[in-house]
PDB file of N, CA and C in Angstrom:
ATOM      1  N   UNK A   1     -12.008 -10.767  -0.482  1.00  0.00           N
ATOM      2  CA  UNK A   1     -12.004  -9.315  -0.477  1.00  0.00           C
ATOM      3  C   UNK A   1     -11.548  -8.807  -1.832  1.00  0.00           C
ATOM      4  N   UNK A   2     -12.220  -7.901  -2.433  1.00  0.00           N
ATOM      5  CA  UNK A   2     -11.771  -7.347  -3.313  1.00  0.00           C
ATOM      6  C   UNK A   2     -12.119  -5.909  -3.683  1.00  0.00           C
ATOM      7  N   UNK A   3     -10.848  -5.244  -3.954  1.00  0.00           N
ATOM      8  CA  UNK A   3     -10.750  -3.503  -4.134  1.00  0.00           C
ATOM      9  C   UNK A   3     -11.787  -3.417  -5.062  1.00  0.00           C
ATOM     10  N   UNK A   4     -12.322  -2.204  -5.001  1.00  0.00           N
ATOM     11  CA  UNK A   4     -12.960  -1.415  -5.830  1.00  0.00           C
ATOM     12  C   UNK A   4     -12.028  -1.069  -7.014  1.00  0.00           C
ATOM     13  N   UNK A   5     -12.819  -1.282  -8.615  1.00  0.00           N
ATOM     14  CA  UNK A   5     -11.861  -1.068  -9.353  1.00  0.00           C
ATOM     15  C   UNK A   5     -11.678   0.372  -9.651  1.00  0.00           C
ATOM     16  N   UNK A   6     -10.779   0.961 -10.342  1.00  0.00           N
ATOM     17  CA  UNK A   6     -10.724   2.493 -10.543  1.00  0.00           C
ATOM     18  C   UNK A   6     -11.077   2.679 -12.383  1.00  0.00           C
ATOM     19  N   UNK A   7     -11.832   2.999 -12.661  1.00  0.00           N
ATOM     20  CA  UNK A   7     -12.351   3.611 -14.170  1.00  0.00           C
ATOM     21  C   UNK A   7     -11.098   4.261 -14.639  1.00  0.00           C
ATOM     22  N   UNK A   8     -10.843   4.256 -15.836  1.00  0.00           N
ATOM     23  CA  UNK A   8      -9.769   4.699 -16.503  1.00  0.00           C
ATOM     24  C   UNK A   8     -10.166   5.622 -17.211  1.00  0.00           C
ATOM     25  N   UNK A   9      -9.357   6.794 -17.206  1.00  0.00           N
ATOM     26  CA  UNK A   9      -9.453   8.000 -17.823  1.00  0.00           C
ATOM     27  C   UNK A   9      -9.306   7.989 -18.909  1.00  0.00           C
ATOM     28  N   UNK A  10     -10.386   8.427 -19.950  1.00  0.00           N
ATOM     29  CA  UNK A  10     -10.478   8.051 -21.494  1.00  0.00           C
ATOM     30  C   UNK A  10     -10.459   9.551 -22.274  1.00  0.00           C
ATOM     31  N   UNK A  11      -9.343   9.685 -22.729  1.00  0.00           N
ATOM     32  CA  UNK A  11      -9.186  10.672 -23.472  1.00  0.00           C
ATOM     33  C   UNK A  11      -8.389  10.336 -24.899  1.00  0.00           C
ATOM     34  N   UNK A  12      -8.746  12.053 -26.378  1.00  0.00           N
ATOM     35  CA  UNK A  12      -8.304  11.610 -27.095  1.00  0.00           C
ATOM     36  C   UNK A  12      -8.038  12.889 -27.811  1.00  0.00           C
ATOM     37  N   UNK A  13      -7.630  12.662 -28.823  1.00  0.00           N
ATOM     38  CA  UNK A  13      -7.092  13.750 -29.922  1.00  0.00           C
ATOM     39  C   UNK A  13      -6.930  13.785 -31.290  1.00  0.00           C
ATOM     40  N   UNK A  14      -7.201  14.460 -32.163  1.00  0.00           N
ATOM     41  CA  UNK A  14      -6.632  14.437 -33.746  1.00  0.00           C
ATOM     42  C   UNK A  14      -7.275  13.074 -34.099  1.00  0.00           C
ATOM     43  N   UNK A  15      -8.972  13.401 -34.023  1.00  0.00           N
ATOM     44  CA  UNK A  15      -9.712  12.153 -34.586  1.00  0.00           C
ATOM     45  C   UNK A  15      -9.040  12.453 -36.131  1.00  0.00           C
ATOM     46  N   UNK A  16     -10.497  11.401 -37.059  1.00  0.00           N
ATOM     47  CA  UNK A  16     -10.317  11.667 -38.351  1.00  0.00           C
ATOM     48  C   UNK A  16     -10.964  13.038 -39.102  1.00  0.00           C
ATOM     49  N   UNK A  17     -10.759  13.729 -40.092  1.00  0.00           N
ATOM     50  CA  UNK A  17     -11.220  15.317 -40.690  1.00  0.00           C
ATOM     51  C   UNK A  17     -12.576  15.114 -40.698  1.00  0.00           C
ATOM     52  N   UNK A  18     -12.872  13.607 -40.945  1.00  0.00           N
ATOM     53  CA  UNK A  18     -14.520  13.328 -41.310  1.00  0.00           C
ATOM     54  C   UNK A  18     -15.605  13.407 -39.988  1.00  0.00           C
ATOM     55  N   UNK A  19     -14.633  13.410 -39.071  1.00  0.00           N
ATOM     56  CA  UNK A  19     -15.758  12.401 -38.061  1.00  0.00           C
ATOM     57  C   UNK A  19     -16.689  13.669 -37.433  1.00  0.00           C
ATOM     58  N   UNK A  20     -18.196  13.119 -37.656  1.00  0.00           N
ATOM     59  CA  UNK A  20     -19.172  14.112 -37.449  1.00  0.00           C
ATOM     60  C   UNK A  20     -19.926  13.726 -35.930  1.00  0.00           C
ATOM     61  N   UNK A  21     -19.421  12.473 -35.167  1.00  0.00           N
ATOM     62  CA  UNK A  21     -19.637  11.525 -33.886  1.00  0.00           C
ATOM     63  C   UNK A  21     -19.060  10.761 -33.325  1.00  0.00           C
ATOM     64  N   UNK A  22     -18.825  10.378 -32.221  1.00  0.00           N
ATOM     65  CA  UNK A  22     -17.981   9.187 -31.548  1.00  0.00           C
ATOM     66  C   UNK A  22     -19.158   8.246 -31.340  1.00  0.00           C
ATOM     67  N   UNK A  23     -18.515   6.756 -31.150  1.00  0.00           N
ATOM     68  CA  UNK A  23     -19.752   5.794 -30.727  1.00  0.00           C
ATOM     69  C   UNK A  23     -18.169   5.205 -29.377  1.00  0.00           C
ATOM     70  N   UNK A  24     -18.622   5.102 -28.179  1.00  0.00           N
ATOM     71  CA  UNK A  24     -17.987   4.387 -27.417  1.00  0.00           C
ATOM     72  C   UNK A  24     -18.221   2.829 -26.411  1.00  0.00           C
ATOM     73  N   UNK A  25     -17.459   1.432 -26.752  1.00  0.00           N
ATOM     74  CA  UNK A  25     -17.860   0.580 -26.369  1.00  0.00           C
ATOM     75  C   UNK A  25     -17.050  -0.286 -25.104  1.00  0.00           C
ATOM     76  N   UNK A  26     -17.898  -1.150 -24.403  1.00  0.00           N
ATOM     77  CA  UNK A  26     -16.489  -1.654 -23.422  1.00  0.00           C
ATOM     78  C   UNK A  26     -16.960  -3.399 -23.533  1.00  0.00           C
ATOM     79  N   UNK A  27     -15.894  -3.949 -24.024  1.00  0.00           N
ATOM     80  CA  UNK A  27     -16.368  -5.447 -23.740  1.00  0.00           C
ATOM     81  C   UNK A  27     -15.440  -6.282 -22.917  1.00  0.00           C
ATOM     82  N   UNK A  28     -16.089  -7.139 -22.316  1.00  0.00           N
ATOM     83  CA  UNK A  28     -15.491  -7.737 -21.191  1.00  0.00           C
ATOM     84  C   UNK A  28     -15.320  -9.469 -22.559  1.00  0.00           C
ATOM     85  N   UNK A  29     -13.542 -10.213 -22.148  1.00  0.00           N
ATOM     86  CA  UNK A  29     -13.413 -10.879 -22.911  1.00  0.00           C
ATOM     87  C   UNK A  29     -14.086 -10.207 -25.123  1.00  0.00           C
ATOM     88  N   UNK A  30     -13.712 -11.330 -25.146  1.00  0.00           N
ATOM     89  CA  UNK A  30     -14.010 -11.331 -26.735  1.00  0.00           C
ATOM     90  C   UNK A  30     -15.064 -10.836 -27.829  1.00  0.00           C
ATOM     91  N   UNK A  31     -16.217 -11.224 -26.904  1.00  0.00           N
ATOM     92  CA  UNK A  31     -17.385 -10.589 -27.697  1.00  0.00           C
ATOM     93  C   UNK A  31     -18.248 -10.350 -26.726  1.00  0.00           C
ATOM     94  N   UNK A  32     -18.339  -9.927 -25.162  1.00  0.00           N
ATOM     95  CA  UNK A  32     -19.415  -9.501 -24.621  1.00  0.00           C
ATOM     96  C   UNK A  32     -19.399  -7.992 -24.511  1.00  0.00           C
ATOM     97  N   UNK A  33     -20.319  -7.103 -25.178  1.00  0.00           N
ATOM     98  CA  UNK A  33     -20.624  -5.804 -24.870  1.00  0.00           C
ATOM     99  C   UNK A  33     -21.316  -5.483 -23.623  1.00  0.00           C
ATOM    100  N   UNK A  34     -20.700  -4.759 -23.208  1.00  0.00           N
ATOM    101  CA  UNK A  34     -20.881  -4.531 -20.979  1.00  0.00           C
ATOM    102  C   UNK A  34     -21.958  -3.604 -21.558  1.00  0.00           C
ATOM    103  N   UNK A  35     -21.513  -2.230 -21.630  1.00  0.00           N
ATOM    104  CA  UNK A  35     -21.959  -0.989 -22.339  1.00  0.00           C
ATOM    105  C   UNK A  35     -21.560  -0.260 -24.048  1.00  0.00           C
ATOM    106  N   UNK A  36     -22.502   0.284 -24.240  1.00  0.00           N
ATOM    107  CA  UNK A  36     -22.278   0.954 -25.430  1.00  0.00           C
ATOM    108  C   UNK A  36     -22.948   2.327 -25.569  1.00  0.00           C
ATOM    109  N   UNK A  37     -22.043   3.699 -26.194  1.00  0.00           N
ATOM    110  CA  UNK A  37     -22.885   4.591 -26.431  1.00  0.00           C
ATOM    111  C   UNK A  37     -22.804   5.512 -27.893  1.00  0.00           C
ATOM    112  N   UNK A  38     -24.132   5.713 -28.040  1.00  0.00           N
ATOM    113  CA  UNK A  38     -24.063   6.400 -29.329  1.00  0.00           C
ATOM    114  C   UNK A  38     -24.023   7.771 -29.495  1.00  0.00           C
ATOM    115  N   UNK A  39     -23.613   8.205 -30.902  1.00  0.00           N
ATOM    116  CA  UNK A  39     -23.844   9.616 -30.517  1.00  0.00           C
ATOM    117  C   UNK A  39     -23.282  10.245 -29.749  1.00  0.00           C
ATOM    118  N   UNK A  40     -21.339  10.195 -29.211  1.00  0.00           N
ATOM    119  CA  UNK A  40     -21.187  11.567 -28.367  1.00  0.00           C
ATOM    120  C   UNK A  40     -20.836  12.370 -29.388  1.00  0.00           C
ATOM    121  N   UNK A  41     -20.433  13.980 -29.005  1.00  0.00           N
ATOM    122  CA  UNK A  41     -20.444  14.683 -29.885  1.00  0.00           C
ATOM    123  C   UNK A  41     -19.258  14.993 -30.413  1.00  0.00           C
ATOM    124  N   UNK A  42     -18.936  15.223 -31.327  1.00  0.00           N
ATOM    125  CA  UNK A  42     -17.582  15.360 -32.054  1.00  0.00           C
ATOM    126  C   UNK A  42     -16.399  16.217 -31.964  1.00  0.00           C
ATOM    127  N   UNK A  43     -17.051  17.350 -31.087  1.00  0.00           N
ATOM    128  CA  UNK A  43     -16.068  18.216 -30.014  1.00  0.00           C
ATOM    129  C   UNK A  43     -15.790  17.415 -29.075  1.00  0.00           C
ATOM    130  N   UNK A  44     -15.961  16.680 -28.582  1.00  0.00           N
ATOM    131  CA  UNK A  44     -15.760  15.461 -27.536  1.00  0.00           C
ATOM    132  C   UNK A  44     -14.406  15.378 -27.551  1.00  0.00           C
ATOM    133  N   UNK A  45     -13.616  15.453 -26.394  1.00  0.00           N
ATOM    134  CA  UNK A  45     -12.181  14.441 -26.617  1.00  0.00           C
ATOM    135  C   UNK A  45     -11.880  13.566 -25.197  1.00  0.00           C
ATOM    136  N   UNK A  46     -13.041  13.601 -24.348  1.00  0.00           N
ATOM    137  CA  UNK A  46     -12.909  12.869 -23.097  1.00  0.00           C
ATOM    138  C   UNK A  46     -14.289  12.976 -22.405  1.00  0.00           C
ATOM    139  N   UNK A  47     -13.808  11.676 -21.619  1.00  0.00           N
ATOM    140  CA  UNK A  47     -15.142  11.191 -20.901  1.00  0.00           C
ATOM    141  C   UNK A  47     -15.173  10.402 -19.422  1.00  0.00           C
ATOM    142  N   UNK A  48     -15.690  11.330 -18.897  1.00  0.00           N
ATOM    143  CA  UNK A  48     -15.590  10.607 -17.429  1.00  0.00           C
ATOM    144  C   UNK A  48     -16.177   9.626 -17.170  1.00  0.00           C
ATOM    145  N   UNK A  49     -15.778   8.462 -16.825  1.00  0.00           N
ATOM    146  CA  UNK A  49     -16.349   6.952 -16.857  1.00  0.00           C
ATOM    147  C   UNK A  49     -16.860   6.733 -15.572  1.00  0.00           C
ATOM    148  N   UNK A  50     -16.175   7.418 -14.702  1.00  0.00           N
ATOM    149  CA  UNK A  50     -16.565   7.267 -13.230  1.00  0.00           C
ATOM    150  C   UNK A  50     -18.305   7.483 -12.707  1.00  0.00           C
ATOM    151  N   UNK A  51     -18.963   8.711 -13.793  1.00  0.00           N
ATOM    152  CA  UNK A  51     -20.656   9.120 -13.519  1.00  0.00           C
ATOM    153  C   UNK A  51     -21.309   8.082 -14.999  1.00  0.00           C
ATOM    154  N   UNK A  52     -22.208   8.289 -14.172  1.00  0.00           N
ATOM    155  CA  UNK A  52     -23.846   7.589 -15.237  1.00  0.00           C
ATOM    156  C   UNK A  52     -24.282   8.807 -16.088  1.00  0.00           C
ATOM    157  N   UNK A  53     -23.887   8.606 -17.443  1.00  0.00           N
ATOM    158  CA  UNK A  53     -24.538   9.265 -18.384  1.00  0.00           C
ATOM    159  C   UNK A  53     -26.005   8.353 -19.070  1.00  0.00           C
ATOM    160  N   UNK A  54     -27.203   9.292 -18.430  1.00  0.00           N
ATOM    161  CA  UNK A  54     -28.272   8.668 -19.373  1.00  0.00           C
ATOM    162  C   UNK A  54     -28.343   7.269 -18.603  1.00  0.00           C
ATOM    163  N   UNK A  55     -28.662   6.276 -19.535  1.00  0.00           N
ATOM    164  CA  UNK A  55     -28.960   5.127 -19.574  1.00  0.00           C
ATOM    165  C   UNK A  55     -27.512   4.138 -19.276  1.00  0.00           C
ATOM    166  N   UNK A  56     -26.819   4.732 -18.786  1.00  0.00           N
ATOM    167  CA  UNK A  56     -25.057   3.660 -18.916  1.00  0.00           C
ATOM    168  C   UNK A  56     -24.405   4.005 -18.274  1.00  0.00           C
ATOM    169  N   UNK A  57     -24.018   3.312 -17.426  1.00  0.00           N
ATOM    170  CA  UNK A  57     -23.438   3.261 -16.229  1.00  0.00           C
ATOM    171  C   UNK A  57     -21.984   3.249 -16.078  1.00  0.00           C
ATOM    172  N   UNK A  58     -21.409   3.636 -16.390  1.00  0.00           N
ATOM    173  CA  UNK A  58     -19.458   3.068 -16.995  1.00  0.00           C
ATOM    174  C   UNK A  58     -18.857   2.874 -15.534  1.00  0.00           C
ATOM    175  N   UNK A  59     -19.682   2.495 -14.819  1.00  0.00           N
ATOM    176  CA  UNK A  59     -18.843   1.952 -13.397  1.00  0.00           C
ATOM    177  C   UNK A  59     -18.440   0.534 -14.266  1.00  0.00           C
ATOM    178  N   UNK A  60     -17.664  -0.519 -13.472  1.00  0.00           N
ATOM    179  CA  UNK A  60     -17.384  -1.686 -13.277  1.00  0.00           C
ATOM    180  C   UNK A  60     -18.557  -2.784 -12.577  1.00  0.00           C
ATOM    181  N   UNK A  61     -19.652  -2.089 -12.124  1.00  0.00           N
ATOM    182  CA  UNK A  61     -20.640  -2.873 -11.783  1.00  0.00           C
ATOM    183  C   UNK A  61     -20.973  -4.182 -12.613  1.00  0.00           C
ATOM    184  N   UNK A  62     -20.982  -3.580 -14.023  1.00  0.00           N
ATOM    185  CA  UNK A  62     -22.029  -4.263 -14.932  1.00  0.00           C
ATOM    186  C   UNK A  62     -21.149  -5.880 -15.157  1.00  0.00           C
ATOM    187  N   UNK A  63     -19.432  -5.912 -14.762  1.00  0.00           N
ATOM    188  CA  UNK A  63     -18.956  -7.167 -15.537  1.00  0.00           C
ATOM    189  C   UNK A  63     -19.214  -7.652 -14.556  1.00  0.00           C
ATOM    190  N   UNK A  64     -18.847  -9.195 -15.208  1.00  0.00           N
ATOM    191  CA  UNK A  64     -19.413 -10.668 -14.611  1.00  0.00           C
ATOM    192  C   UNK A  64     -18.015 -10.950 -13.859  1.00  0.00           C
ATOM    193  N   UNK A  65     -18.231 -11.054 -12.267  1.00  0.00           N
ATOM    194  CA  UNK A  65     -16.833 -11.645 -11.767  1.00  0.00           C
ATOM    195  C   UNK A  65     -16.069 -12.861 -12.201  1.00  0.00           C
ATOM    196  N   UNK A  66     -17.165 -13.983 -12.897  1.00  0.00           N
ATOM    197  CA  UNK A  66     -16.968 -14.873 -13.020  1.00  0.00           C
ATOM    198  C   UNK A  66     -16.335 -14.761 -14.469  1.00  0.00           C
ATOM    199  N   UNK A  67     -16.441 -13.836 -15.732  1.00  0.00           N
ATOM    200  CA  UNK A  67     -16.062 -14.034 -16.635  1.00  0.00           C
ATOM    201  C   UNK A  67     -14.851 -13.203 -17.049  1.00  0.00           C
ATOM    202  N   UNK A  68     -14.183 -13.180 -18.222  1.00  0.00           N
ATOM    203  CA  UNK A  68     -12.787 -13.030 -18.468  1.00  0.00           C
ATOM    204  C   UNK A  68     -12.493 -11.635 -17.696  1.00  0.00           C
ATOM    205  N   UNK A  69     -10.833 -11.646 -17.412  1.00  0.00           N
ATOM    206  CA  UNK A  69     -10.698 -10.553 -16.772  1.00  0.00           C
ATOM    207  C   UNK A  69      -9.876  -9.159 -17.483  1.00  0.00           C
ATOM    208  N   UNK A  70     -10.052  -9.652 -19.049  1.00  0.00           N
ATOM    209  CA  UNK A  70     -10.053  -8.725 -19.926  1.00  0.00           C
ATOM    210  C   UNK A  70     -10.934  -7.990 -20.769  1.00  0.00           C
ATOM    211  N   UNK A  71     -10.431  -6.511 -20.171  1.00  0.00           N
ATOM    212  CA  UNK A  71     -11.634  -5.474 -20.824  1.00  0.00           C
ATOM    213  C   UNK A  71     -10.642  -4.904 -22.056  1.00  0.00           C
ATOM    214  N   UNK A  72     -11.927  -4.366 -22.783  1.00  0.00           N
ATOM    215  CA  UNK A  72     -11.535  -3.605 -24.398  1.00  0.00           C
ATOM    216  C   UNK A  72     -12.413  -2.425 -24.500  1.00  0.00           C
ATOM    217  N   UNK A  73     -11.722  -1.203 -24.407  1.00  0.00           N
ATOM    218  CA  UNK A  73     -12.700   0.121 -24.956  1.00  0.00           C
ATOM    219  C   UNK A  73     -12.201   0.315 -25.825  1.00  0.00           C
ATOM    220  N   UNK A  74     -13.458   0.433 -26.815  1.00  0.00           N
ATOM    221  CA  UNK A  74     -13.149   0.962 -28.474  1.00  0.00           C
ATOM    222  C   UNK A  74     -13.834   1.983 -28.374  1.00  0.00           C
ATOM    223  N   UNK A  75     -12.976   3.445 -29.036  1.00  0.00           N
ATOM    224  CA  UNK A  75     -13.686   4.412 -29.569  1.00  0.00           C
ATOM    225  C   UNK A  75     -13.625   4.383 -31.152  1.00  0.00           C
ATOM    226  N   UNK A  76     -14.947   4.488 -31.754  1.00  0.00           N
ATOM    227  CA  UNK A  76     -14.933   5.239 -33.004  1.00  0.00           C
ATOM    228  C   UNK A  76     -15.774   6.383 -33.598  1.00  0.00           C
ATOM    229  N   UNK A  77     -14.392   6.988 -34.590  1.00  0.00           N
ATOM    230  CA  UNK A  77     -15.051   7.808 -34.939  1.00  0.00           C
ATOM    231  C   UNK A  77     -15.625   7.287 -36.080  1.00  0.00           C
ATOM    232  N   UNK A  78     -16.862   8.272 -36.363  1.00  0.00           N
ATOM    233  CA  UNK A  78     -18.294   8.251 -36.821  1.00  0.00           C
ATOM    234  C   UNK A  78     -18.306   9.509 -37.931  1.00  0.00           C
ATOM    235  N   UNK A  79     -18.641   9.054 -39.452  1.00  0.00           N
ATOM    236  CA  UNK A  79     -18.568   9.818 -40.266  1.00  0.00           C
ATOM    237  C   UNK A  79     -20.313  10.784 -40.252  1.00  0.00           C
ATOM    238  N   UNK A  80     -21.031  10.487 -39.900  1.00  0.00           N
ATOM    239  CA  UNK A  80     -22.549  10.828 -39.277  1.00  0.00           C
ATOM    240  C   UNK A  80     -22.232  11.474 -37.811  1.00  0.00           C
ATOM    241  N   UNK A  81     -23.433  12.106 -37.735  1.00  0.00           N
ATOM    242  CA  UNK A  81     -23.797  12.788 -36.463  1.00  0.00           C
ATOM    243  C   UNK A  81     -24.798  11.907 -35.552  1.00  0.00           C
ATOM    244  N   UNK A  82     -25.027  10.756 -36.192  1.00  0.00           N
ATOM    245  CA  UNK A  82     -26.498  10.458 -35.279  1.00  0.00           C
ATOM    246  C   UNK A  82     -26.289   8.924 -36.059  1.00  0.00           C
ATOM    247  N   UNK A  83     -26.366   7.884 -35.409  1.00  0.00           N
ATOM    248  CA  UNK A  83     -26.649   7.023 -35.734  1.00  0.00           C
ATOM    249  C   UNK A  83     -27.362   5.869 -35.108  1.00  0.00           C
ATOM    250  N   UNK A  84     -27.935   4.346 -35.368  1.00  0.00           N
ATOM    251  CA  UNK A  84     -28.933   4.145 -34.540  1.00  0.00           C
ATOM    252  C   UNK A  84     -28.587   1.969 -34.419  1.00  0.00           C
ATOM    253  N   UNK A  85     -27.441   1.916 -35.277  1.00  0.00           N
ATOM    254  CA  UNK A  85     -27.456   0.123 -35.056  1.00  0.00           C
ATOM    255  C   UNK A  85     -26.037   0.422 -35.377  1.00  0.00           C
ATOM    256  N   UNK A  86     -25.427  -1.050 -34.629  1.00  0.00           N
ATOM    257  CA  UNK A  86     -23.520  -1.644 -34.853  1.00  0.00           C
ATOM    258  C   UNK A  86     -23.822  -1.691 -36.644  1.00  0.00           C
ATOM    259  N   UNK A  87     -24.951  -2.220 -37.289  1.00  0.00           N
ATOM    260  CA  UNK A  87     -24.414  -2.391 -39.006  1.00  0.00           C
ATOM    261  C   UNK A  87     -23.966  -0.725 -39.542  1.00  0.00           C
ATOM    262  N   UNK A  88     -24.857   0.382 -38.739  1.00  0.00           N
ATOM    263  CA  UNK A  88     -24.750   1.623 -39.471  1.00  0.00           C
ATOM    264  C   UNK A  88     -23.032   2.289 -39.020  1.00  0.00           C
ATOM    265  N   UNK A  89     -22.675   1.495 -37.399  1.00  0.00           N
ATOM    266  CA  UNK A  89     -21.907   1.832 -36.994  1.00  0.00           C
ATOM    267  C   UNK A  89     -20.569   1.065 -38.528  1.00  0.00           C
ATOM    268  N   UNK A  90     -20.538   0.012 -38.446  1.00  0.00           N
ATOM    269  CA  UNK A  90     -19.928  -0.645 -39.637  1.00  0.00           C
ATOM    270  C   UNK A  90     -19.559  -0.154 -40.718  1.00  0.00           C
ATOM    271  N   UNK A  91     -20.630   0.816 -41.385  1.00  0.00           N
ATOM    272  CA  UNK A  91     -20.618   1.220 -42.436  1.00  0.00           C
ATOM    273  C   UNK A  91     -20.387   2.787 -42.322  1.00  0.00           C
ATOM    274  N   UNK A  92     -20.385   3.479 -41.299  1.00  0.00           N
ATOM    275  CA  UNK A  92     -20.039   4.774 -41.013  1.00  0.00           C
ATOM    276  C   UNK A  92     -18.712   5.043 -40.169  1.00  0.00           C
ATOM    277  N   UNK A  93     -18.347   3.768 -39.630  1.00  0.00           N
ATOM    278  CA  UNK A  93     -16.900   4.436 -39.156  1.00  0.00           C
ATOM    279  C   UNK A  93     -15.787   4.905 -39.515  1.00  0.00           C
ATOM    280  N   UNK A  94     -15.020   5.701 -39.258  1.00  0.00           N
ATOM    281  CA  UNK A  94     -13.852   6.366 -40.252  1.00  0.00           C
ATOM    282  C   UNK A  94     -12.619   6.331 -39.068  1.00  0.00           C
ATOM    283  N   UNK A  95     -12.908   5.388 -38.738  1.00  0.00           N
ATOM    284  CA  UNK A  95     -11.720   5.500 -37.825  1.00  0.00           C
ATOM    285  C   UNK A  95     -11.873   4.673 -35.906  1.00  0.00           C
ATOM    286  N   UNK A  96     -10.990   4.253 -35.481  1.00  0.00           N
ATOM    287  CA  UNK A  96     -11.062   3.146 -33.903  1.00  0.00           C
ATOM    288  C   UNK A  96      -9.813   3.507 -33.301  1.00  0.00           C
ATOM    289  N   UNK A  97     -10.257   3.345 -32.047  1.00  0.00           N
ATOM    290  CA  UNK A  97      -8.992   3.142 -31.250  1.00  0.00           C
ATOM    291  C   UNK A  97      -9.484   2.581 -30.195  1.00  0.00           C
ATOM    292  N   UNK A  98      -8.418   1.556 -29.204  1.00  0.00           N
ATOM    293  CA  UNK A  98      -8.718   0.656 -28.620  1.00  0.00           C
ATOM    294  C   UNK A  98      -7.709   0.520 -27.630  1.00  0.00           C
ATOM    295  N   UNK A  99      -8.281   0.852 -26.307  1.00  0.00           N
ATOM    296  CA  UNK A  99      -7.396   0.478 -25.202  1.00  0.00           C
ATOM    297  C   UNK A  99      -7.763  -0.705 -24.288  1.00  0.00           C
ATOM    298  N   UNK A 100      -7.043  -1.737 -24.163  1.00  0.00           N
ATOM    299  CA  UNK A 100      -7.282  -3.161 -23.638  1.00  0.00           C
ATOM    300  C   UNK A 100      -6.797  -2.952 -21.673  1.00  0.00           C
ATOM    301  N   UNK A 101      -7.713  -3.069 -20.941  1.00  0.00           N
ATOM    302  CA  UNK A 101      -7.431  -2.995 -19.504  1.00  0.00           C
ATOM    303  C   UNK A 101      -6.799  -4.295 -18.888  1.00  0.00           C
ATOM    304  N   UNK A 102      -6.747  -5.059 -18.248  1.00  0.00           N
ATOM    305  CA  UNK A 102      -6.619  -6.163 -17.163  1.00  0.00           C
ATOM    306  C   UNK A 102      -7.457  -6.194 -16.056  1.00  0.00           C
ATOM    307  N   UNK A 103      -8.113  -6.420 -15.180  1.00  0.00           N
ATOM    308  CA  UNK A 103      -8.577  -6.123 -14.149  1.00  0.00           C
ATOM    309  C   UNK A 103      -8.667  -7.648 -13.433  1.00  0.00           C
TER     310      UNK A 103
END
């Protein structure tokens, strides 16, 4: 038997002066990306994880029971408004923050 997990309330504040976008990611263990999204908007300071925006689901569905039982959401801010690959993300970020779950 196992509970339903509860989505964590993702909020934020006093990005960087630059940031013209957020990009938000969740990886389960070390290097698996569950979900990723581009492009929220820079008035943004929270996001309900609990509904399906678009194409991404931010339930808990998507991890693998079988694999690590540590999650990582990174937000960054984004010196661009629009961007389209992790290299542009690389080279345009101005800033991260990172909250590590357990589940």
């Amino acid at each position: 038997y196992h509970e339903p997990l509860k989505n964590p309330a993702l909020s934020w504040e006093n990005p960087p002066a630059k940031t013209k976008s957020f990009v938000l990611l969740m990886k389960q263990g070390e290097d698996k990306v569950r979900w990723l999204v581009l492009n929220l908007d820079s008035k943004s300071r929270s996001i309900d994880t609990s509904e399906k925006k678009g194409e991404v689901d931010f339930s808990y569905s998507g991890i693998d029971p079988d694999g690590p039982k540590n999650l990582e959401f990174m937000l960054f801010a984004v010196k661009k408004e629009k961007i389209s690959s992790a290299k542009e993300l690389k080279e345009e970020a101005c800033g991260v923050a990172t909250l590590k779950v357990n589940v």
